[in-house]
PDB file of N, CA and C in Angstrom:
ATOM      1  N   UNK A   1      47.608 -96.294 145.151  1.00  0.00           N
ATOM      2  CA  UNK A   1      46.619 -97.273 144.725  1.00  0.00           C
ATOM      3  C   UNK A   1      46.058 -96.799 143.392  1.00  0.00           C
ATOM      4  N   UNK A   2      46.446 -97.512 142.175  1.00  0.00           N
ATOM      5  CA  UNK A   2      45.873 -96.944 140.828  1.00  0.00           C
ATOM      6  C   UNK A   2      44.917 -97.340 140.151  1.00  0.00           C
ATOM      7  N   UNK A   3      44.691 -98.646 140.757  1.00  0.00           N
ATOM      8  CA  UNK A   3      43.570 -99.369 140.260  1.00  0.00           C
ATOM      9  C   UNK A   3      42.033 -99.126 140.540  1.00  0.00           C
ATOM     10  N   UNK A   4      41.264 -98.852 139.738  1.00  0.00           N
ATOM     11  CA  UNK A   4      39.806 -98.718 140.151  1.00  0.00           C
ATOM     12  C   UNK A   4      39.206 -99.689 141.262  1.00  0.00           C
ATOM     13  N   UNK A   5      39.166-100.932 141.085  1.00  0.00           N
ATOM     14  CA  UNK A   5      38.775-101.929 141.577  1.00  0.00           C
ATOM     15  C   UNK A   5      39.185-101.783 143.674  1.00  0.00           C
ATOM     16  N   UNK A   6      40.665-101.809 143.401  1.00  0.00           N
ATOM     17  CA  UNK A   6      41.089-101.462 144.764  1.00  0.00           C
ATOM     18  C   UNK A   6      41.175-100.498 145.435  1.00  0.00           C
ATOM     19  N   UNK A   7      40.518 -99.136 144.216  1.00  0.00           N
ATOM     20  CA  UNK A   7      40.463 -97.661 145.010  1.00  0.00           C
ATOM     21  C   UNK A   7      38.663 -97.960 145.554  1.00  0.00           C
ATOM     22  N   UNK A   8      38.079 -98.599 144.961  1.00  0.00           N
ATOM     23  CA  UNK A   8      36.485 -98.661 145.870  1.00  0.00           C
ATOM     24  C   UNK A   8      36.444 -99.693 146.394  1.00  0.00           C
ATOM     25  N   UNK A   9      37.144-100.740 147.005  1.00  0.00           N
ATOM     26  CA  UNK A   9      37.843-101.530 148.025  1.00  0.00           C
ATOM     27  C   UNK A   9      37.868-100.950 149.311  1.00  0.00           C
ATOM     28  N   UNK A  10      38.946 -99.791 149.131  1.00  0.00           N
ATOM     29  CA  UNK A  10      39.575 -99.074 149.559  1.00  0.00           C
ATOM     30  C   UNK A  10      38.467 -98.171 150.488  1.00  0.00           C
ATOM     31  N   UNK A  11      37.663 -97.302 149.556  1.00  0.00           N
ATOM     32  CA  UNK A  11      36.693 -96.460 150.057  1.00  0.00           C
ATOM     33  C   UNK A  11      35.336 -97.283 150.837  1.00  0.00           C
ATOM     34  N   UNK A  12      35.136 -98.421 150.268  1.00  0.00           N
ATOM     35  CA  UNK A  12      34.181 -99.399 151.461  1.00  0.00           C
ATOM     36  C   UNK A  12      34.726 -99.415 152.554  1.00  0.00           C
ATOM     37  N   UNK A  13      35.884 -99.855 152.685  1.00  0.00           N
ATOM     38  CA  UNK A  13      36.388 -99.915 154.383  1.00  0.00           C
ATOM     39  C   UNK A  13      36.347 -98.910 155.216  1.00  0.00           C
ATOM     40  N   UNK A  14      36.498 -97.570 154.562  1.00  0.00           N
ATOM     41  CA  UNK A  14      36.861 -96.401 154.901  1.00  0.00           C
ATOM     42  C   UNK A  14      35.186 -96.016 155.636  1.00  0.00           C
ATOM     43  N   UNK A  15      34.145 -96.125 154.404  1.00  0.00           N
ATOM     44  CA  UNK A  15      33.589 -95.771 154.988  1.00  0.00           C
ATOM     45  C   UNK A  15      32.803 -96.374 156.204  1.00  0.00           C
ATOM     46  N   UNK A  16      32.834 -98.204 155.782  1.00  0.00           N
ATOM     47  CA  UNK A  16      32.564 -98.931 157.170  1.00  0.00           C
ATOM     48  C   UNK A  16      33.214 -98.635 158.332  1.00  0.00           C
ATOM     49  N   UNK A  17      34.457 -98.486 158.626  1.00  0.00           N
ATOM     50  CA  UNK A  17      34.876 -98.054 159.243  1.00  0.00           C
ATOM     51  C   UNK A  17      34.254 -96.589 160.883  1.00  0.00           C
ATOM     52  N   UNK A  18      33.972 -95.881 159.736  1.00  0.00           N
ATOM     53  CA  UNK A  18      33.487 -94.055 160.206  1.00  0.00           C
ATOM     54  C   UNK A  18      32.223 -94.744 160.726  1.00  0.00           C
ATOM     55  N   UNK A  19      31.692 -95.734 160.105  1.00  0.00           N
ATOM     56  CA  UNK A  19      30.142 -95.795 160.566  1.00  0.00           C
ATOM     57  C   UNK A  19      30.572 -96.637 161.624  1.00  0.00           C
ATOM     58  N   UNK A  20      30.494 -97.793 161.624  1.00  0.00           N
ATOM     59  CA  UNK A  20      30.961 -98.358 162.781  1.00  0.00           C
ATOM     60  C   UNK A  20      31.468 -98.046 164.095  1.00  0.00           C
ATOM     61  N   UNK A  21      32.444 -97.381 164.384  1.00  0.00           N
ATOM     62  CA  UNK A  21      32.686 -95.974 165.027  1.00  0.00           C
ATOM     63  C   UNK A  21      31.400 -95.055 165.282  1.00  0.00           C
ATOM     64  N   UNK A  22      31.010 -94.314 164.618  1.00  0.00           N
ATOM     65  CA  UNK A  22      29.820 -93.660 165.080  1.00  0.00           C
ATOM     66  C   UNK A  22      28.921 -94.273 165.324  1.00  0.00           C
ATOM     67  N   UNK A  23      27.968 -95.151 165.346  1.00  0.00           N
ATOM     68  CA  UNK A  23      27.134 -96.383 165.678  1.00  0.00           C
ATOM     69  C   UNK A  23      27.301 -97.145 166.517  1.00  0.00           C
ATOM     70  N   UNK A  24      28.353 -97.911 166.175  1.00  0.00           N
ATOM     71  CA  UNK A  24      28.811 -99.240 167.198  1.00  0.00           C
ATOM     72  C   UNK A  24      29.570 -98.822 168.420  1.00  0.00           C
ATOM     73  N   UNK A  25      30.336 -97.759 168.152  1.00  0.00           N
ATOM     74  CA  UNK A  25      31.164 -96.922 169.157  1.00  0.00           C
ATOM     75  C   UNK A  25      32.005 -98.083 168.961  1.00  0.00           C
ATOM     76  N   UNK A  26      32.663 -98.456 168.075  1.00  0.00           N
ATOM     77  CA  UNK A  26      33.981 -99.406 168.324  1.00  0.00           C
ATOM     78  C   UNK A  26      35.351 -98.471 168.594  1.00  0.00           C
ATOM     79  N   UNK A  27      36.184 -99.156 168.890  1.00  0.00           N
ATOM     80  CA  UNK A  27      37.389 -97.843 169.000  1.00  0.00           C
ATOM     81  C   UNK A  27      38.435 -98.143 167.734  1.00  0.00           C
ATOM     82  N   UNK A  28      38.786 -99.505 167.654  1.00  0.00           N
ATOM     83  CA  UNK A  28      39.890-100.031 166.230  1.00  0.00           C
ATOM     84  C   UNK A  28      38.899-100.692 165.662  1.00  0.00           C
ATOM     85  N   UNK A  29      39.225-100.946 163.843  1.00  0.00           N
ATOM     86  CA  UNK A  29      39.006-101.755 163.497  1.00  0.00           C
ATOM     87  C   UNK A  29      37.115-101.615 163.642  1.00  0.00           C
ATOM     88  N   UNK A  30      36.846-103.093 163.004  1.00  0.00           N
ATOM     89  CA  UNK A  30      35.109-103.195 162.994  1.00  0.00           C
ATOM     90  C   UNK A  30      34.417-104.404 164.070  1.00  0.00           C
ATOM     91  N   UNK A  31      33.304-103.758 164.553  1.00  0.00           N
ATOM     92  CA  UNK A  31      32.800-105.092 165.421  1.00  0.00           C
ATOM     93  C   UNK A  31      32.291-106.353 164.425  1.00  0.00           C
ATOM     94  N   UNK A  32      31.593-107.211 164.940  1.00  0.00           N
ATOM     95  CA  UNK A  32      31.766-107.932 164.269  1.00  0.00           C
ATOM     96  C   UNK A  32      30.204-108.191 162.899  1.00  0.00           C
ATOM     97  N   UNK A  33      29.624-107.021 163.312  1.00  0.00           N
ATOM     98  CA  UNK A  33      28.688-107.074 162.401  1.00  0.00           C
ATOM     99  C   UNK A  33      28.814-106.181 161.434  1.00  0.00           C
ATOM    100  N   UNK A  34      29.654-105.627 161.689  1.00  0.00           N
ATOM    101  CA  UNK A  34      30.804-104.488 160.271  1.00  0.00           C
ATOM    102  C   UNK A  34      31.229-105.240 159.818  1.00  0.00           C
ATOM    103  N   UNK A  35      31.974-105.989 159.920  1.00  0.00           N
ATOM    104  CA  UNK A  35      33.715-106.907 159.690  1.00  0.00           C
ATOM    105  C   UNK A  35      32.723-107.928 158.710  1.00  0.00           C
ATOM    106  N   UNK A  36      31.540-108.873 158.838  1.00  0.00           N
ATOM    107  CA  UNK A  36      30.649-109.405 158.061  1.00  0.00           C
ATOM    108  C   UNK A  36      30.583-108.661 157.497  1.00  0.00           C
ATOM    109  N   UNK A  37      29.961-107.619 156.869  1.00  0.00           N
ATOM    110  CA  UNK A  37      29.579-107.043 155.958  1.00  0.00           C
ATOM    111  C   UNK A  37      30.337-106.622 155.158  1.00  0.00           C
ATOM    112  N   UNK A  38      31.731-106.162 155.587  1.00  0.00           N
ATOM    113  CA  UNK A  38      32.681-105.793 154.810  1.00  0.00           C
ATOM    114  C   UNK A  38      33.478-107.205 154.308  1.00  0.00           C
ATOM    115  N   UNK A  39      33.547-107.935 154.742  1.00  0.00           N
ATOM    116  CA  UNK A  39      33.779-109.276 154.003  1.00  0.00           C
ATOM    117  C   UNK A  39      33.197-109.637 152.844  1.00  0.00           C
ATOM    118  N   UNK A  40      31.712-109.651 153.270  1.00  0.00           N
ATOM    119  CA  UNK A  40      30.806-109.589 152.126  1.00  0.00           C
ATOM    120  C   UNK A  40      31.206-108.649 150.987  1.00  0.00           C
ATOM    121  N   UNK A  41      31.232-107.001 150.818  1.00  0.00           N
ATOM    122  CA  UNK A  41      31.532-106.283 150.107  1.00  0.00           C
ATOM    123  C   UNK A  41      32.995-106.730 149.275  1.00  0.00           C
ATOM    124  N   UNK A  42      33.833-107.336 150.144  1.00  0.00           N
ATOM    125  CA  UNK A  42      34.750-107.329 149.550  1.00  0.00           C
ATOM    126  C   UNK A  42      35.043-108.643 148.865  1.00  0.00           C
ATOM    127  N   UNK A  43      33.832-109.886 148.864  1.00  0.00           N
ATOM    128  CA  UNK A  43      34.010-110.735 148.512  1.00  0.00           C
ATOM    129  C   UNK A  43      33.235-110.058 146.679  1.00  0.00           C
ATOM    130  N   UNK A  44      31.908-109.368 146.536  1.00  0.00           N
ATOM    131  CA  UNK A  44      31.352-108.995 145.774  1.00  0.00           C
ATOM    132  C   UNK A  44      32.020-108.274 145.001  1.00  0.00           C
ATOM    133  N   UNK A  45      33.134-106.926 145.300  1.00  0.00           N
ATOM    134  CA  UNK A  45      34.190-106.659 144.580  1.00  0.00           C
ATOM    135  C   UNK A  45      35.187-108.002 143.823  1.00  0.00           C
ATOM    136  N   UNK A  46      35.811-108.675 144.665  1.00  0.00           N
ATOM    137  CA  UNK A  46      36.669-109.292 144.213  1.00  0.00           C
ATOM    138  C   UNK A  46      36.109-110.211 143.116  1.00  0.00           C
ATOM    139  N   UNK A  47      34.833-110.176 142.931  1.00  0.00           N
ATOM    140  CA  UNK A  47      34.159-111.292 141.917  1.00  0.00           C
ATOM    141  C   UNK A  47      32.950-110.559 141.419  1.00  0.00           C
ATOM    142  N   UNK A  48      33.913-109.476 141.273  1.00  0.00           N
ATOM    143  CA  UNK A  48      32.547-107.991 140.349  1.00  0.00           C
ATOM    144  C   UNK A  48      32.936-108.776 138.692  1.00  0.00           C
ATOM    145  N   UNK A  49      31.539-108.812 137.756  1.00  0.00           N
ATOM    146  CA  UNK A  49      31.940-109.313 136.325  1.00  0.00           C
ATOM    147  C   UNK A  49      32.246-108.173 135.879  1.00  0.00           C
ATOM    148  N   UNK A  50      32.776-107.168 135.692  1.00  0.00           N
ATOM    149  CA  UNK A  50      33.065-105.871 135.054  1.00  0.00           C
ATOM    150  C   UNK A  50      34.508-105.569 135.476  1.00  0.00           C
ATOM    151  N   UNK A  51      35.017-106.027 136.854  1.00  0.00           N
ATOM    152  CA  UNK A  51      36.621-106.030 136.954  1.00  0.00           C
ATOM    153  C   UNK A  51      37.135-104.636 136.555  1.00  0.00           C
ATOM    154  N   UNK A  52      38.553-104.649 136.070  1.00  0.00           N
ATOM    155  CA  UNK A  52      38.887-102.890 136.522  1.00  0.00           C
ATOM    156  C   UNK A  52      37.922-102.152 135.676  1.00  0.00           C
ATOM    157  N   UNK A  53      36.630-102.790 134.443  1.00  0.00           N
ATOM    158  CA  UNK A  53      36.369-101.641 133.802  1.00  0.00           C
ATOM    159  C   UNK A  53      34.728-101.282 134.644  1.00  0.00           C
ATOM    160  N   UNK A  54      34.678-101.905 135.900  1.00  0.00           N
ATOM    161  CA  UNK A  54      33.528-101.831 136.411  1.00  0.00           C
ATOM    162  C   UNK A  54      33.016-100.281 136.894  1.00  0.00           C
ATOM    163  N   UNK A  55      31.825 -99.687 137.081  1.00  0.00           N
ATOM    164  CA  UNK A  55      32.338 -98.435 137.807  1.00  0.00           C
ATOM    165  C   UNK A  55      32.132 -98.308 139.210  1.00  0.00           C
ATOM    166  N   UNK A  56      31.778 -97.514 139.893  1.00  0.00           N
ATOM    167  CA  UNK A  56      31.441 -97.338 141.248  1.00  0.00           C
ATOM    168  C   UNK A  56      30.211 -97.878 141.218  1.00  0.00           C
ATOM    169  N   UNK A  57      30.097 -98.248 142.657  1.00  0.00           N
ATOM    170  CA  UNK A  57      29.187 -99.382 143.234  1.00  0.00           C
ATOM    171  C   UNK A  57      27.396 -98.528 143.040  1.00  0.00           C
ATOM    172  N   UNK A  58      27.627 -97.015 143.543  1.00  0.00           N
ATOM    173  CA  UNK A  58      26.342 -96.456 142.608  1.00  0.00           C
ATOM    174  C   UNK A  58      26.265 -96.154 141.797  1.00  0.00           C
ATOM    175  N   UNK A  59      26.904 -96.239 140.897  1.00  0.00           N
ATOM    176  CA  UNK A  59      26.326 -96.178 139.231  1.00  0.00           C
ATOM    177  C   UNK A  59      26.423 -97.276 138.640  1.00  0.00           C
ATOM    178  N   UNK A  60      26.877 -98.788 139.547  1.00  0.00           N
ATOM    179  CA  UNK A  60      26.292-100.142 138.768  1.00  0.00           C
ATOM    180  C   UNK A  60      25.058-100.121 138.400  1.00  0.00           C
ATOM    181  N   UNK A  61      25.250-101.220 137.401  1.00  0.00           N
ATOM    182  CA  UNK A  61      24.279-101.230 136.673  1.00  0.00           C
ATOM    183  C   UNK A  61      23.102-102.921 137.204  1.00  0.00           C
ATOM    184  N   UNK A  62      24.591-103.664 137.634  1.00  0.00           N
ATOM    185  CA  UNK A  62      24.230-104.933 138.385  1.00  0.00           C
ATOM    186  C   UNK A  62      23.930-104.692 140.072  1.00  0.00           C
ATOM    187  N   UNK A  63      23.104-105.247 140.752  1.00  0.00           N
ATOM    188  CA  UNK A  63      23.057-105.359 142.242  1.00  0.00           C
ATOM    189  C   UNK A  63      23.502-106.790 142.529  1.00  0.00           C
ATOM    190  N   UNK A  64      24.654-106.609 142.741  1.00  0.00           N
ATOM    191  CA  UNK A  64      25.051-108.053 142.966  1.00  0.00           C
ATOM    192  C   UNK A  64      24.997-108.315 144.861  1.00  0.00           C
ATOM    193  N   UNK A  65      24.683-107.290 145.129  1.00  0.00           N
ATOM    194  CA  UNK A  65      24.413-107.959 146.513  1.00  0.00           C
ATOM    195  C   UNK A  65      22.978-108.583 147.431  1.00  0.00           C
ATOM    196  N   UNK A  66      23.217-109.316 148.199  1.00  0.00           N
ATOM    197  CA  UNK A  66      21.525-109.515 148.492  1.00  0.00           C
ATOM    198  C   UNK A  66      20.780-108.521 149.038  1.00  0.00           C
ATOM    199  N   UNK A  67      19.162-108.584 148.747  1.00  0.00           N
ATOM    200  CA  UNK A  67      18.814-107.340 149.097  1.00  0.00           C
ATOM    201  C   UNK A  67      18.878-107.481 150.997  1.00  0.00           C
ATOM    202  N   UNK A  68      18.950-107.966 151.999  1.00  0.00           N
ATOM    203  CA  UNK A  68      19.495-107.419 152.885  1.00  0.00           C
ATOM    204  C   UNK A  68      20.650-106.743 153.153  1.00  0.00           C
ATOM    205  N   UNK A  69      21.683-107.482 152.528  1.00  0.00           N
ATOM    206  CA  UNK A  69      23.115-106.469 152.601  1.00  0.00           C
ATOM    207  C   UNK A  69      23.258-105.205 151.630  1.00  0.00           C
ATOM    208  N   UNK A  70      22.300-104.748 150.780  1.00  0.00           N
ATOM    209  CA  UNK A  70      22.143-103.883 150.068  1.00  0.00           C
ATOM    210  C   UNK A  70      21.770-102.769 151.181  1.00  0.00           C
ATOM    211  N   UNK A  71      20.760-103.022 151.491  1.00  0.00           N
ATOM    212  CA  UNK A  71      20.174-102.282 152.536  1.00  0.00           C
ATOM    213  C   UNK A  71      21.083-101.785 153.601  1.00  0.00           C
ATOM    214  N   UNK A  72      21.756-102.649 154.151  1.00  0.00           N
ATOM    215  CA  UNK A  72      23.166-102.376 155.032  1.00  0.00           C
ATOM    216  C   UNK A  72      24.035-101.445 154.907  1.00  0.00           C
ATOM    217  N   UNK A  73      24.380-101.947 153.419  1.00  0.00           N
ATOM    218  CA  UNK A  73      25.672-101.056 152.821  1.00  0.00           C
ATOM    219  C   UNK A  73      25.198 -99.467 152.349  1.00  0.00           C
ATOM    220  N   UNK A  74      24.184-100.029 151.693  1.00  0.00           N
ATOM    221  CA  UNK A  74      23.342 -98.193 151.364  1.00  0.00           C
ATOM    222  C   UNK A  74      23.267 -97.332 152.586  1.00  0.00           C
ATOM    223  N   UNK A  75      22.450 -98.292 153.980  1.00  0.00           N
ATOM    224  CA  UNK A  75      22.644 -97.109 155.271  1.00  0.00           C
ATOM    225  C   UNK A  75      24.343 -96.996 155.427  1.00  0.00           C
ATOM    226  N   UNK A  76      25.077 -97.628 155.492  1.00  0.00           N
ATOM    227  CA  UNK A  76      26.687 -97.503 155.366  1.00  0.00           C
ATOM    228  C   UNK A  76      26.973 -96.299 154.214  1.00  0.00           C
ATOM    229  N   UNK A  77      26.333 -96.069 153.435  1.00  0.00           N
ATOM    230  CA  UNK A  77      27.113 -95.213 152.360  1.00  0.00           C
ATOM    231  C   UNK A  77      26.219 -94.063 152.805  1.00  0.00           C
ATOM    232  N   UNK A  78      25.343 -93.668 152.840  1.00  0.00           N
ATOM    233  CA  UNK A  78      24.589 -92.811 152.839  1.00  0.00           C
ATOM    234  C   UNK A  78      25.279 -91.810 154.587  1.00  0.00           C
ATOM    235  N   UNK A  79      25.121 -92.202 155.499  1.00  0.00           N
ATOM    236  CA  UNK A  79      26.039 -92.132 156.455  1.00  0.00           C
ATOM    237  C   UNK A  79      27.443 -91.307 155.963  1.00  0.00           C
ATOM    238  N   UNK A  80      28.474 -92.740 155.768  1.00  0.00           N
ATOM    239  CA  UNK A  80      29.212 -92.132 155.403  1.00  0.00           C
ATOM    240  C   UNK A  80      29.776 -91.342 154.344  1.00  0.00           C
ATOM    241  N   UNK A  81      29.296 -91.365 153.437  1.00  0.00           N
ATOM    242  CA  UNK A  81      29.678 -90.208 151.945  1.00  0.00           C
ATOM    243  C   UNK A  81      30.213 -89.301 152.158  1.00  0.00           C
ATOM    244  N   UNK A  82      28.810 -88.468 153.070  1.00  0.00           N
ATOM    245  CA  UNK A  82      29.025 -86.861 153.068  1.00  0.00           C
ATOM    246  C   UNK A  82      29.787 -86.819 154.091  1.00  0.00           C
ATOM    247  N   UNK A  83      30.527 -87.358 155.146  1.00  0.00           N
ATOM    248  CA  UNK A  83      31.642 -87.329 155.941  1.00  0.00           C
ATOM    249  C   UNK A  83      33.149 -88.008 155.246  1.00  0.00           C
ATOM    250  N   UNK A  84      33.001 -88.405 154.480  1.00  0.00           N
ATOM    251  CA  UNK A  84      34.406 -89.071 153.511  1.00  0.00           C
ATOM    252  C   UNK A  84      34.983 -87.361 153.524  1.00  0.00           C
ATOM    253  N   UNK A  85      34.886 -86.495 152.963  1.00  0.00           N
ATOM    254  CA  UNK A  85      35.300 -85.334 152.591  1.00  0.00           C
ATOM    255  C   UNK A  85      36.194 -84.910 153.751  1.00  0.00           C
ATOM    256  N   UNK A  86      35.517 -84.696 155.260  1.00  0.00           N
ATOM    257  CA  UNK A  86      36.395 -84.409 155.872  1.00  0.00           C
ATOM    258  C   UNK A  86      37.417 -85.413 156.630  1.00  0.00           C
ATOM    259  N   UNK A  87      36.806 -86.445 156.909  1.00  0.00           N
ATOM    260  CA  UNK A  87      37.683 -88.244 157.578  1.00  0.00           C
ATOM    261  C   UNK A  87      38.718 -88.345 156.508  1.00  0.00           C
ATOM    262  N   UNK A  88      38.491 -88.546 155.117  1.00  0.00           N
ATOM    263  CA  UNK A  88      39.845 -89.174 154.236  1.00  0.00           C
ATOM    264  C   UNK A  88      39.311 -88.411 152.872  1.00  0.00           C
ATOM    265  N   UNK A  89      39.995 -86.729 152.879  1.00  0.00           N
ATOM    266  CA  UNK A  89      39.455 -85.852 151.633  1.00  0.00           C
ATOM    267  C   UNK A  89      40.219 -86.724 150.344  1.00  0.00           C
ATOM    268  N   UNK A  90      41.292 -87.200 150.094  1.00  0.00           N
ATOM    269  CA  UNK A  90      41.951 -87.495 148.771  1.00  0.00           C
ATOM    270  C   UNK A  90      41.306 -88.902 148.523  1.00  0.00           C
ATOM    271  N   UNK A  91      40.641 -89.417 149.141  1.00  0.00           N
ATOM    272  CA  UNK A  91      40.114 -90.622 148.873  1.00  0.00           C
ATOM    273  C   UNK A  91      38.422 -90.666 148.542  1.00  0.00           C
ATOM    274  N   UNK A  92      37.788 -89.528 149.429  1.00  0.00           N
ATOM    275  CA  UNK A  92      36.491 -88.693 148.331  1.00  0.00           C
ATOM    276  C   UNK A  92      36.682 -88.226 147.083  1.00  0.00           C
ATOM    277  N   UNK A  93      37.904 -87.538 147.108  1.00  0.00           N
ATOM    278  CA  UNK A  93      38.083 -86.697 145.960  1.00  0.00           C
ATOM    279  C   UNK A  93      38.272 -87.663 144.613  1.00  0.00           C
ATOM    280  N   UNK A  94      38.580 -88.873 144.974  1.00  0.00           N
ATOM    281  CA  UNK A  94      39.288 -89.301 144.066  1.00  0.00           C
ATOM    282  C   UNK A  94      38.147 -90.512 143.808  1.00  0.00           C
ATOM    283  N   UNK A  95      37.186 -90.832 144.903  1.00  0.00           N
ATOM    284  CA  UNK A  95      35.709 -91.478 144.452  1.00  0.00           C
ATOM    285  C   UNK A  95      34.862 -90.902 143.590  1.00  0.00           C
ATOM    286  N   UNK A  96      34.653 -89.508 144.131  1.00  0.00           N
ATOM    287  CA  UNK A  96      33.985 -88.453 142.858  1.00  0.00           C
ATOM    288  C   UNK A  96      34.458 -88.527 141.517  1.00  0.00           C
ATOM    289  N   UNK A  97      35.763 -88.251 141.349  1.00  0.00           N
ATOM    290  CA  UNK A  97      36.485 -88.539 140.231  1.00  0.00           C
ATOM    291  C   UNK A  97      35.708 -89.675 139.237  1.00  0.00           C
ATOM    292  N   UNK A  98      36.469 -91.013 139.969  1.00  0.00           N
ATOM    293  CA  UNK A  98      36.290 -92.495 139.443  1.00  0.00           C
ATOM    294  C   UNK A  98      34.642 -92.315 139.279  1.00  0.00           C
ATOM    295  N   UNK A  99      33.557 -92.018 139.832  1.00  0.00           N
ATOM    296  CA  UNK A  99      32.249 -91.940 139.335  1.00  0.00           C
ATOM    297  C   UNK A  99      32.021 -90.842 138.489  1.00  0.00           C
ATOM    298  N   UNK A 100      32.620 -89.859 138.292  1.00  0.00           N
ATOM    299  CA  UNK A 100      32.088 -89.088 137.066  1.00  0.00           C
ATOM    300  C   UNK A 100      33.058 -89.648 135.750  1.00  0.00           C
ATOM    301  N   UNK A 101      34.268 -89.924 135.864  1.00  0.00           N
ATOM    302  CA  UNK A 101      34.898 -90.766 134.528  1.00  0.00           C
ATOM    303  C   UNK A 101      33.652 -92.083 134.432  1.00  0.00           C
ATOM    304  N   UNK A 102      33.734 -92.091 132.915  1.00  0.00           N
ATOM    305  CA  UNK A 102      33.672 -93.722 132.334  1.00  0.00           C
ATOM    306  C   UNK A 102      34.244 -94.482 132.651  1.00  0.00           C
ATOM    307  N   UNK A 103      33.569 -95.754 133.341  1.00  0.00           N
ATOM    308  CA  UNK A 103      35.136 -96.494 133.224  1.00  0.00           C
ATOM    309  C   UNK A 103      35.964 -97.310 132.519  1.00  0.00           C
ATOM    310  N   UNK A 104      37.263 -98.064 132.594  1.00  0.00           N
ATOM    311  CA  UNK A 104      37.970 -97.999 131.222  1.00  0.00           C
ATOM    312  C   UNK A 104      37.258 -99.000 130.464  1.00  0.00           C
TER     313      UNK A 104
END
């Protein structure tokens, strides 16, 4: 996956995912108040105005989401972050990355 856009795609699910699971206790996949939200996220990616030169979702500069699903996704990230490292290390490693580069 080389693209910026679809590598933090990529890392939303991942981390909805871990949370969902730890929270919801789902076993596959997201219940259905994950699966909303990640719809949402991924509708807000797919119609980010910054496109591949956008950067990671915390160092936007825009909040394009509403402030309830902000709130959502932040307890979603905050959660999962500091567990990305050990759940899916090349896909932290490579979020860290994409947020300390500029992007293109």
């Amino acid at each position: 996956m080389s693209n910026r856009l679809e590598r933090e795609k990529a890392t939303v699910q991942m981390m909805l995912r871990l949370y969902c699971k730890n929270h919801h206790h789902w076993k596959s996949g997201l219940c259905p108040e994950c699966q909303e939200l990640s719809d949402y996220a991924m509708t807000r990616l797919t119609h980010c105005k910054f496109g591949e030169s956008k950067p990671t979702c915390g160092k936007c500069t825009v909040h394009c989401y509403k402030p309830e699903k902000r709130q959502r996704i932040i307890e979603v990230m905050r959660y999962s972050g500091p567990k990305m490292l050990f759940a899916h290390p090349i896909a932290a490693i490579r979020h860290l990355v994409d947020e300390r580069k500029k992007a293109n």
